[in-house]
Protein backbone atom coordinates (compact mmCIF):
# COMPACT_ATOMS: atom_id res chain seq x y z
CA UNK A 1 23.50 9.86 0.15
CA UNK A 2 23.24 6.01 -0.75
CA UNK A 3 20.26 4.38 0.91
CA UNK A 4 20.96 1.47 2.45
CA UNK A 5 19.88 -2.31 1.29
CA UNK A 6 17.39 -2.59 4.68
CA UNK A 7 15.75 0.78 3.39
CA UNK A 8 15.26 -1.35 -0.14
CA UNK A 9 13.76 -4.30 1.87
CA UNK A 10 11.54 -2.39 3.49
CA UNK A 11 10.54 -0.58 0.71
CA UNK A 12 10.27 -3.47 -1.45
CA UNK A 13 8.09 -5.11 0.98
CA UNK A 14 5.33 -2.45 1.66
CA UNK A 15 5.18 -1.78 -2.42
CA UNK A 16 4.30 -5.84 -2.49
CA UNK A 17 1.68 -5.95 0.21
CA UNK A 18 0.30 -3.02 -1.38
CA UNK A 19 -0.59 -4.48 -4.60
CA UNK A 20 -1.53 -7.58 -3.18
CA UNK A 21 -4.43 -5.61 -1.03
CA UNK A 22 -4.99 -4.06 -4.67
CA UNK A 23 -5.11 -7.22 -6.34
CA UNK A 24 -7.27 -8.78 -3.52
CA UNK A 25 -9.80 -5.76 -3.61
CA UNK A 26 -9.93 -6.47 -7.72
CA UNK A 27 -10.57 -10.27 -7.03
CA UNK A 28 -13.18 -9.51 -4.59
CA UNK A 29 -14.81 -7.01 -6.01
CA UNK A 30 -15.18 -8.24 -9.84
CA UNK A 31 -14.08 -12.09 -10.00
CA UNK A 32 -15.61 -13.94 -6.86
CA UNK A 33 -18.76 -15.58 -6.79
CA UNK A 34 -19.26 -14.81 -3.13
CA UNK A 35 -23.15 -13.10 -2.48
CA UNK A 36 -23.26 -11.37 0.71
CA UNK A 37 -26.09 -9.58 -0.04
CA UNK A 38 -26.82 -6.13 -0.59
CA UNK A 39 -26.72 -3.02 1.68
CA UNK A 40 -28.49 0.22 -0.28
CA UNK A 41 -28.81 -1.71 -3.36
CA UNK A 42 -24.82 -1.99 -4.08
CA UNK A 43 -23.26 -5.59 -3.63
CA UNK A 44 -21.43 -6.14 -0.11
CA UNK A 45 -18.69 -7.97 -1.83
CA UNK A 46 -18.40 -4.96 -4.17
CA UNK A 47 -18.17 -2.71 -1.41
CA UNK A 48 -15.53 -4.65 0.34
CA UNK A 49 -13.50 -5.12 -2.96
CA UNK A 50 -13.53 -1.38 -2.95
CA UNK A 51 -12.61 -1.09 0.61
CA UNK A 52 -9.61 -3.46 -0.04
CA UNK A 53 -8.84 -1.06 -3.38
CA UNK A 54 -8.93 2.05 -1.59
CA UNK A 55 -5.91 0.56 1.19
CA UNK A 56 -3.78 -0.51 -1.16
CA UNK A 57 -3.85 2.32 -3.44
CA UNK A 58 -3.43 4.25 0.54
CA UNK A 59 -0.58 2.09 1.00
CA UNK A 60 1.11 2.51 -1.86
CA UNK A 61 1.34 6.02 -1.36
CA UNK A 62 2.12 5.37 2.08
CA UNK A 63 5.47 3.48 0.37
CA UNK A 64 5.85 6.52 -1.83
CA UNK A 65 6.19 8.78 1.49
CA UNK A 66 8.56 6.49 3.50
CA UNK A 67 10.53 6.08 0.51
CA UNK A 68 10.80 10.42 0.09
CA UNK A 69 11.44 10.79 3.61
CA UNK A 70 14.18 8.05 3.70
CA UNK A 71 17.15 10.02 2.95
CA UNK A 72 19.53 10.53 5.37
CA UNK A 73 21.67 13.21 4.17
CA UNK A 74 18.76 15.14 5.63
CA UNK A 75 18.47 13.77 8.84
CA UNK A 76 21.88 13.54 10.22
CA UNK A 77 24.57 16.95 9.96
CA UNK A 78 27.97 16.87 9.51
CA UNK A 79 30.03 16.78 12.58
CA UNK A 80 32.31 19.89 13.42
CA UNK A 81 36.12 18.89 14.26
């Protein structure tokens, strides 16, 4: 069955916030010049940049799950006459 154009929005939408937690987590963990200091050795901000890595790789295949489980002509039968 055709999905709908909502379905697409949403879709659309959680794929973009998902790469822009990726792209944040990059930023943060390799480009910024913040220093937060260092827990065990490792960089905070490295830590955090991974952290923000980790949930958008997470949501992505969040996205990827929605978008399988989506389809309709699963979750509705066909009415008897």
């Amino acid at each position: 069955m055709k999905r709908s154009m909502a379905l697409w929005v949403n879709i659309s939408f959680r794929v973009f916030v998902a790469f822009a937690y990726t792209l944040l987590g990059a930023y943060v963990a390799f480009w910024s010049s913040f220093d937060l200091g260092t827990w065990n050795g490792v960089s905070i901000v490295l830590l955090l940049g991974i952290l923000f890595i980790l949930y958008g790789l997470f949501r992505i295949w969040r996205a990827y799950l929605y978008f399988r489980e989506a389809d309709e002509s699963t979750n509705y039968s066909a009415y008897e006459d």
